[in-house]
PDB file of N, CA and C in Angstrom:
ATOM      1  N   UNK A   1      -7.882  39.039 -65.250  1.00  0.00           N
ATOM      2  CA  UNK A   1      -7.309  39.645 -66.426  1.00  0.00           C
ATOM      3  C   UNK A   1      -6.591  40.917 -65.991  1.00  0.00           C
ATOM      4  N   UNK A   2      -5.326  41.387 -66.535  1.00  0.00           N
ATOM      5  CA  UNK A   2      -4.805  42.339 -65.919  1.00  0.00           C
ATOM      6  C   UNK A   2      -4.428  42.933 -66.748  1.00  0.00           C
ATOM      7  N   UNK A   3      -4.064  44.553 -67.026  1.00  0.00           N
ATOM      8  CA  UNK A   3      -3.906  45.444 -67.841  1.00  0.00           C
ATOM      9  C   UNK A   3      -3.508  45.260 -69.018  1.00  0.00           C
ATOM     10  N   UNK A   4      -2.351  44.112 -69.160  1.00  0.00           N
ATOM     11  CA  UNK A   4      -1.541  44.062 -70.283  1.00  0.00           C
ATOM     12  C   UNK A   4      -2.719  43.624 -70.711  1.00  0.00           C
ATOM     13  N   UNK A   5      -3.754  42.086 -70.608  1.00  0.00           N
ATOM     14  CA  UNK A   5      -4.142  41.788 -71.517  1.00  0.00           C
ATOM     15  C   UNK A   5      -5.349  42.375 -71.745  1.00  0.00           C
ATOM     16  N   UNK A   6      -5.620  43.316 -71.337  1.00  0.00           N
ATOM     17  CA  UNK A   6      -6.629  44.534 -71.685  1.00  0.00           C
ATOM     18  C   UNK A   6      -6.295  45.399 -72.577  1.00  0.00           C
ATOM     19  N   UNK A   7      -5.309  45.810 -72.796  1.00  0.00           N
ATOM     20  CA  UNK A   7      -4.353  46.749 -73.677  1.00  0.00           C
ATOM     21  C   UNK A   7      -4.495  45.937 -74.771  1.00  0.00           C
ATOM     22  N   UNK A   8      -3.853  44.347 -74.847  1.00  0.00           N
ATOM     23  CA  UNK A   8      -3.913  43.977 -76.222  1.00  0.00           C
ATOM     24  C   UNK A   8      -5.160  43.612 -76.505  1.00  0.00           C
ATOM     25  N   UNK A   9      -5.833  43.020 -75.886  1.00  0.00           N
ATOM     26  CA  UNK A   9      -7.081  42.730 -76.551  1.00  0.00           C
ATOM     27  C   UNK A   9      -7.565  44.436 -77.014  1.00  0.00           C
ATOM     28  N   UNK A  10      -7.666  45.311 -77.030  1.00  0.00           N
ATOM     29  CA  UNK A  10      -8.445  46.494 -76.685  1.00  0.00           C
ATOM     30  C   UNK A  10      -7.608  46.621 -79.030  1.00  0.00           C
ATOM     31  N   UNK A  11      -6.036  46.486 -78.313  1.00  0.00           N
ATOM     32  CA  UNK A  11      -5.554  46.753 -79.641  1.00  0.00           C
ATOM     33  C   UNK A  11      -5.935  45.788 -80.692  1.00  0.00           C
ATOM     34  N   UNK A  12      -6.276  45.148 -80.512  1.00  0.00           N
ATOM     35  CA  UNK A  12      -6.467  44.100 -81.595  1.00  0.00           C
ATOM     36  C   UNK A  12      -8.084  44.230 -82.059  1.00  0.00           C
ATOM     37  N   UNK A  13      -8.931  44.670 -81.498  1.00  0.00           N
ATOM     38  CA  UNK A  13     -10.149  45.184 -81.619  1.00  0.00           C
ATOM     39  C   UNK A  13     -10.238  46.131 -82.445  1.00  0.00           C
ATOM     40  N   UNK A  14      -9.163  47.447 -81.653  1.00  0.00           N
ATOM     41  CA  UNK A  14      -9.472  48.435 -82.483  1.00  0.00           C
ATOM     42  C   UNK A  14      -8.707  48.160 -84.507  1.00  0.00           C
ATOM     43  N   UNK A  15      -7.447  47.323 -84.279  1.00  0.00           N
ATOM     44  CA  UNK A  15      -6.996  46.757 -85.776  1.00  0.00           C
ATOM     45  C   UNK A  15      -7.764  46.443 -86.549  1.00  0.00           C
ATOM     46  N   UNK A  16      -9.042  45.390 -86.066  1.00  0.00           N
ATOM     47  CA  UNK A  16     -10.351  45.152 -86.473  1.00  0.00           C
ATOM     48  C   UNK A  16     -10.796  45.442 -87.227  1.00  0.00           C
ATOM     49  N   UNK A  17     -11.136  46.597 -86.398  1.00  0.00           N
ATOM     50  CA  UNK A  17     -12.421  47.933 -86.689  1.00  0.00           C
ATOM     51  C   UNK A  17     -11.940  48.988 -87.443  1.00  0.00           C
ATOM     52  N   UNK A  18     -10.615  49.061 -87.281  1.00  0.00           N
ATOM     53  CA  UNK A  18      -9.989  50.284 -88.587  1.00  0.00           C
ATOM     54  C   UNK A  18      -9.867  51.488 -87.798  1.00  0.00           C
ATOM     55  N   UNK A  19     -10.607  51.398 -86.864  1.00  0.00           N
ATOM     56  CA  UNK A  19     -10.525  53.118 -85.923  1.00  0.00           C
ATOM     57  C   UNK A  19     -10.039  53.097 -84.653  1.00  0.00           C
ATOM     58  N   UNK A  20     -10.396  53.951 -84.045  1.00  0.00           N
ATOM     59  CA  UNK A  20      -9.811  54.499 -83.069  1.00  0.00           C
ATOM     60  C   UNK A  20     -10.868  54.323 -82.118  1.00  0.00           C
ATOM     61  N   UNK A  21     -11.352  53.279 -80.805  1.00  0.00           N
ATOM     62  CA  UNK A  21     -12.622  53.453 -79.906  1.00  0.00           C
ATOM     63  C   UNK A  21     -12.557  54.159 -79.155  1.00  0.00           C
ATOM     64  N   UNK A  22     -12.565  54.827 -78.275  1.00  0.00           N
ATOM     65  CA  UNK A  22     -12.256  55.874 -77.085  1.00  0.00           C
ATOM     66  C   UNK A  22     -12.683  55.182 -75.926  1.00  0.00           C
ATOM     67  N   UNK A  23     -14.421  54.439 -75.701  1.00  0.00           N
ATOM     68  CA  UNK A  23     -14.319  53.631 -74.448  1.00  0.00           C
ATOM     69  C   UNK A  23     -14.383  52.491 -74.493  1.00  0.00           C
ATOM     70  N   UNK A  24     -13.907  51.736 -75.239  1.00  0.00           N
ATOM     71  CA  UNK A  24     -13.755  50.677 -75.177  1.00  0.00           C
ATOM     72  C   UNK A  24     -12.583  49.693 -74.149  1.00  0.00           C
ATOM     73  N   UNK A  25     -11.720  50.474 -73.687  1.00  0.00           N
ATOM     74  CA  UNK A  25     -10.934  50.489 -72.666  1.00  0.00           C
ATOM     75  C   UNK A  25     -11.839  50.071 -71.625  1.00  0.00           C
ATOM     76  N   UNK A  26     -12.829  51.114 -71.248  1.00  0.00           N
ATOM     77  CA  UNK A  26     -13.434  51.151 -70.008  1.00  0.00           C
ATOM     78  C   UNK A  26     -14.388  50.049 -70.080  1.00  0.00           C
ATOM     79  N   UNK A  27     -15.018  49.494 -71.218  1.00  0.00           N
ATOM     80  CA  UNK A  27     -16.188  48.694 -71.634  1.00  0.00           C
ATOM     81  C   UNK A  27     -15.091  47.349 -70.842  1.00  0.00           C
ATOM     82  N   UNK A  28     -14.132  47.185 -71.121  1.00  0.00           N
ATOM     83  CA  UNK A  28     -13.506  45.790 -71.375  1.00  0.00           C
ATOM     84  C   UNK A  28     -12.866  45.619 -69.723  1.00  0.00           C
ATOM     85  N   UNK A  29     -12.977  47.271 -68.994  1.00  0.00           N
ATOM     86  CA  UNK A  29     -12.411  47.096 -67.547  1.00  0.00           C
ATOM     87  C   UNK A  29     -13.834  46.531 -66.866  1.00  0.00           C
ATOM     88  N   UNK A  30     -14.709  46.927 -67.102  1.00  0.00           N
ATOM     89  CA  UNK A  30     -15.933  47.190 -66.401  1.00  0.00           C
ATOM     90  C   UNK A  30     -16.241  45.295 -66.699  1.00  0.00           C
ATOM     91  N   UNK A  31     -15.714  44.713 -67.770  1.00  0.00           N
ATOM     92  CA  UNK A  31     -16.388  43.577 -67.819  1.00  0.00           C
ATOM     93  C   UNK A  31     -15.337  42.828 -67.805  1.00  0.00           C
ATOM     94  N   UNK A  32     -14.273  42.884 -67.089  1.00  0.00           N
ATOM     95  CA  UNK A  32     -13.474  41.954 -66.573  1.00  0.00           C
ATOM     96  C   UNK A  32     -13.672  42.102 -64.700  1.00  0.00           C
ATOM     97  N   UNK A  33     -14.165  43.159 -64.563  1.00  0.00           N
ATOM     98  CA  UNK A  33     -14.680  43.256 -63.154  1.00  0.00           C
ATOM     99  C   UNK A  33     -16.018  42.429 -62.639  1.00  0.00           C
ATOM    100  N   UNK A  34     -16.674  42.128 -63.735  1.00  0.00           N
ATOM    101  CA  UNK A  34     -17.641  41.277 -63.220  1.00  0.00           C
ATOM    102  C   UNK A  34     -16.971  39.930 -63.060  1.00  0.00           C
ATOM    103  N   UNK A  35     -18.108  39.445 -61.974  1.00  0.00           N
ATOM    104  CA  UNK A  35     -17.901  37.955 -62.097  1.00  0.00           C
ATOM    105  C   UNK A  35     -18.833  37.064 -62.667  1.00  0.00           C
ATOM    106  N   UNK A  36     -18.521  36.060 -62.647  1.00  0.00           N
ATOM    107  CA  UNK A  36     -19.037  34.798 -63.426  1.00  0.00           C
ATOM    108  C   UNK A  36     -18.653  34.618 -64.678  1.00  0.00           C
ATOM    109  N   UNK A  37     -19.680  34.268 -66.152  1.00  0.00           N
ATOM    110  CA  UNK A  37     -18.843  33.293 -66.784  1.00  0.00           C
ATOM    111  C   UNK A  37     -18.405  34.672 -67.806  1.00  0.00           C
ATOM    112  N   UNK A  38     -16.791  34.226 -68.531  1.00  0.00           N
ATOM    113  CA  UNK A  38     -16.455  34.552 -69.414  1.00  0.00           C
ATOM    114  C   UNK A  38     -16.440  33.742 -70.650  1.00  0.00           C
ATOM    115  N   UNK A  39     -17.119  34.640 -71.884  1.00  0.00           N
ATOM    116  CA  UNK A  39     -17.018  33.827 -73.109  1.00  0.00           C
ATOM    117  C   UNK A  39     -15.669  34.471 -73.579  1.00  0.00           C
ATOM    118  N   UNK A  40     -15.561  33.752 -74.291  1.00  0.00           N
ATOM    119  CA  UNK A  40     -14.242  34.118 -75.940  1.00  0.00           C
ATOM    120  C   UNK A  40     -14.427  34.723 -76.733  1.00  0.00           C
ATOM    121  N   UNK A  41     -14.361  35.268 -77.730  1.00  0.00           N
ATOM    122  CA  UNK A  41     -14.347  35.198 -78.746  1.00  0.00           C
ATOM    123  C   UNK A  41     -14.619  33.595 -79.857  1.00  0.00           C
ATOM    124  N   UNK A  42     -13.770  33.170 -79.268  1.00  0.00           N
ATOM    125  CA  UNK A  42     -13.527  31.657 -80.170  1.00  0.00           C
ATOM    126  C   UNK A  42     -14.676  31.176 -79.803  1.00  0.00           C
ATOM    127  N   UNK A  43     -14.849  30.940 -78.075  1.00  0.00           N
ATOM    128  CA  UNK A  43     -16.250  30.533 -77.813  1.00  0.00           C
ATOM    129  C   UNK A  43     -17.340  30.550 -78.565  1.00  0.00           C
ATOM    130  N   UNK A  44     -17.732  31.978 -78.953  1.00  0.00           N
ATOM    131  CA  UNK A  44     -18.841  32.753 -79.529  1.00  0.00           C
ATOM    132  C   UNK A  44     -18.855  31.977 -81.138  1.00  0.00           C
ATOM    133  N   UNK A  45     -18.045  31.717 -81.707  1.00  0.00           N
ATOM    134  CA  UNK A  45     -18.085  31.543 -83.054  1.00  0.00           C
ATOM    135  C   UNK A  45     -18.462  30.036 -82.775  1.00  0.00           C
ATOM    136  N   UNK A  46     -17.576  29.070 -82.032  1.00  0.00           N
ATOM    137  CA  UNK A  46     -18.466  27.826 -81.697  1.00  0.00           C
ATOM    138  C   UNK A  46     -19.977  27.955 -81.063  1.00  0.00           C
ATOM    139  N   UNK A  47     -20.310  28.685 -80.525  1.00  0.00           N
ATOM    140  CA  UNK A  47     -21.769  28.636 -80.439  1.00  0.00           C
ATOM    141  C   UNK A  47     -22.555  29.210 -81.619  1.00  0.00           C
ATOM    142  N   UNK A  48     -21.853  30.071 -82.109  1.00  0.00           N
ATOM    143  CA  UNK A  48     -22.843  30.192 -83.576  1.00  0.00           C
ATOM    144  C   UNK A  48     -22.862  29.194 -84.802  1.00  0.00           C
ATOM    145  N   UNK A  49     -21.841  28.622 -84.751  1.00  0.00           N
ATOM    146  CA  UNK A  49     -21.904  27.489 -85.444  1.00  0.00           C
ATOM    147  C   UNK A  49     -22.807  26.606 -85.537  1.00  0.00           C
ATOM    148  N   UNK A  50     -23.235  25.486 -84.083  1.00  0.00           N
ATOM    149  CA  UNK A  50     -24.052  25.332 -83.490  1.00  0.00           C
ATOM    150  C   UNK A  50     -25.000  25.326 -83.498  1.00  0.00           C
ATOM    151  N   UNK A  51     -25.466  26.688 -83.240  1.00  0.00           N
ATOM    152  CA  UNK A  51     -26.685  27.555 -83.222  1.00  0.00           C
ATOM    153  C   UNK A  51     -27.600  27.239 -84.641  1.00  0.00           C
ATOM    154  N   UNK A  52     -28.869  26.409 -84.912  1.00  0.00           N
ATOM    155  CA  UNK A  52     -29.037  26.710 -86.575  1.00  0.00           C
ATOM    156  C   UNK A  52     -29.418  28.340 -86.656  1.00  0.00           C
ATOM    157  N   UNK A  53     -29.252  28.405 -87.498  1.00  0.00           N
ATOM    158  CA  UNK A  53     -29.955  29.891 -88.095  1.00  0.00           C
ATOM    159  C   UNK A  53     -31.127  29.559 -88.930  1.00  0.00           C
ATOM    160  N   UNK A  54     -32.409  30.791 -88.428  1.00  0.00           N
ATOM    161  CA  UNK A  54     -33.422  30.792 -88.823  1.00  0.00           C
ATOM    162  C   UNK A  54     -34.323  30.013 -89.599  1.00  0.00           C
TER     163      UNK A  54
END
């Protein structure tokens, strides 16, 4: 993942949320630096789907 799409994802988060995050930049560098698996977003909502609840 490389800057640009760190920038937009970062912007589209903060559109979200209504505010302004300050590290969320760094949250999203720090975890594109790891390795192994990446979820989605989209992912996440298919596994909650899925998922029964309680």
């Amino acid at each position: 993942m490389n800057k640009r799409d760190l920038e937009k994802i970062a912007k589209a988060i903060e559109a979200d949320a209504g505010e302004a995050l300050p590290e969320l930049r760094e949250a999203l560098r720090e975890a594109a630096d790891r390795k192994g698996r990446v979820t989605t977003p989209e992912q996440a909502l298919v596994c909650a789907v899925r998922v029964p609840s309680g």
